[in-house]
Protein backbone atom coordinates (compact mmCIF):
# COMPACT_ATOMS: atom_id res chain seq x y z
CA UNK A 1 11.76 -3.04 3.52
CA UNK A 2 9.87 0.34 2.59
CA UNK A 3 6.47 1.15 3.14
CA UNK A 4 6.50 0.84 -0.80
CA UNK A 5 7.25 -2.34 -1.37
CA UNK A 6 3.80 -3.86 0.44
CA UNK A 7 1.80 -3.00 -2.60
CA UNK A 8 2.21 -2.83 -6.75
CA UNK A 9 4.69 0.30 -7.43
CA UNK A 10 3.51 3.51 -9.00
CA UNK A 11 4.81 5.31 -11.75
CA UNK A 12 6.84 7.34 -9.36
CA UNK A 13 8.99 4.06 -8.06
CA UNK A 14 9.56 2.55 -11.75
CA UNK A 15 10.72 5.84 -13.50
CA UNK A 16 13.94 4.92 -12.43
CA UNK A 17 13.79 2.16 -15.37
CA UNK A 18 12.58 4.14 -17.95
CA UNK A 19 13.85 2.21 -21.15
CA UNK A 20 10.83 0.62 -23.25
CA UNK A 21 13.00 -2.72 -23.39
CA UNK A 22 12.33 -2.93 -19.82
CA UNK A 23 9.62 -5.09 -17.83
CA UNK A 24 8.81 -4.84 -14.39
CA UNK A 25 7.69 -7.49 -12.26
CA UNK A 26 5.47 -6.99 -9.00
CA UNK A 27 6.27 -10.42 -6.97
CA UNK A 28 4.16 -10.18 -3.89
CA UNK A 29 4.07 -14.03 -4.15
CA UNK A 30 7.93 -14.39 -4.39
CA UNK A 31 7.71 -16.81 -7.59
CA UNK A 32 10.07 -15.22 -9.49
CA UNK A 33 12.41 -15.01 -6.88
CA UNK A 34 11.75 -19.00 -6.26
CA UNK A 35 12.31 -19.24 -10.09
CA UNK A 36 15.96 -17.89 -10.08
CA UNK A 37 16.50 -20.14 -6.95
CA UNK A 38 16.66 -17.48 -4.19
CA UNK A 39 18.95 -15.40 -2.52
CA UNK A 40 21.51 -18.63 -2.84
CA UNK A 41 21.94 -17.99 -6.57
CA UNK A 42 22.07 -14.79 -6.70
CA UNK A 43 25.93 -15.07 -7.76
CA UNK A 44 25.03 -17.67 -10.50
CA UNK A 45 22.13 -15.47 -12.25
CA UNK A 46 24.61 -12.63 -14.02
CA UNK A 47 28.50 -12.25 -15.47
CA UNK A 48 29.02 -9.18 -12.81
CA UNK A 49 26.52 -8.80 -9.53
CA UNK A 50 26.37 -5.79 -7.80
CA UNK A 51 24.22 -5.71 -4.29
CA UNK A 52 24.36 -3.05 -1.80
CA UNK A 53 22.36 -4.83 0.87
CA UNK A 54 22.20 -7.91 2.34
CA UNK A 55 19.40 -9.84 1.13
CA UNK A 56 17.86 -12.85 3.11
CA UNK A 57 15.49 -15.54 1.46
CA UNK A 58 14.14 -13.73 -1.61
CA UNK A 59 15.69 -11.96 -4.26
CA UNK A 60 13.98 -8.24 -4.18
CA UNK A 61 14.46 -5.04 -5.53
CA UNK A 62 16.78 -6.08 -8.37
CA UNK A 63 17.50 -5.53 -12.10
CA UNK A 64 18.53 -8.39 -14.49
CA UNK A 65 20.13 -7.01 -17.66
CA UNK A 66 20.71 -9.52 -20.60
CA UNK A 67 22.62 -8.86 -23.43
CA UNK A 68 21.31 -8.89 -27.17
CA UNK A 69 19.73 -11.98 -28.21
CA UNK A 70 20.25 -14.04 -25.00
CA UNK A 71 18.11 -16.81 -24.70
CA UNK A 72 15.69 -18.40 -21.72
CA UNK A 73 18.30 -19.76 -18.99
CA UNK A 74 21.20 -18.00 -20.27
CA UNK A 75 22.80 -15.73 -17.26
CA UNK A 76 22.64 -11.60 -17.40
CA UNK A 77 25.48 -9.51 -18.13
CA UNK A 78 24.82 -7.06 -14.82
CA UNK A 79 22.58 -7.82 -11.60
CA UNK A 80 22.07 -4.69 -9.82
CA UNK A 81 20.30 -4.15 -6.17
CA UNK A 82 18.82 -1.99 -4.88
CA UNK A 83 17.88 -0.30 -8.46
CA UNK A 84 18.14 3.51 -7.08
CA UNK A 85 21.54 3.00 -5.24
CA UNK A 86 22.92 1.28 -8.98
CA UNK A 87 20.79 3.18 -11.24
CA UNK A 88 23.96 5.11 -13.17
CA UNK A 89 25.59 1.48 -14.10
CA UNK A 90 22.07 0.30 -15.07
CA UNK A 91 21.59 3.04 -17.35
CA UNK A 92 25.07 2.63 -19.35
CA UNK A 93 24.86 -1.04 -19.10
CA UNK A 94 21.24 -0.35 -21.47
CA UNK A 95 22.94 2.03 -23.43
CA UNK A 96 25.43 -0.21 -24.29
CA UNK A 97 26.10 -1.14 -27.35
């Protein structure tokens, strides 16, 4: 972990993500993580999964992208983590059409 990720990120550490369709979640808790079932199902959450780290217990530092009118439950079309390292795939898979 980074010194950064103990407390809610600044502007600085979500610029990465700058598209307005966008939300970023601050988990201290872990519930969202718990939500998508952990670490476990990371594989299960998205079409194509691409993690440069090996995450334990809790999914962290990651970016879900769903296509165009996908609907509660239905699984992303990219999973990207850590953000920075994948940032160039996240930004075409956004500007896809």
């Amino acid at each position: 972990m980074l010194i950064t990720d103990w407390r809610r990120p600044g502007r600085a550490q979500t610029a990465f993500v700058p598209d307005p369709r966008a939300t970023h979640f601050w988990d201290a808790d872990h519930r969202l993580s718990a939500l998508y079932g952990g670490r476990d199902r990371l594989a299960a959450l998205a079409s194509m999964e691409k993690v440069g780290f090996a995450m334990r217990r809790v999914i962290w530092d990651t970016a879900l992208v769903y296509p165009r009118g996908a609907k509660w439950g239905a699984a992303a079309s990219l999973l990207v983590a850590p953000v920075v390292k994948y940032r160039n795939e996240l930004a075409a898979a956004l500007t896809a059409p």
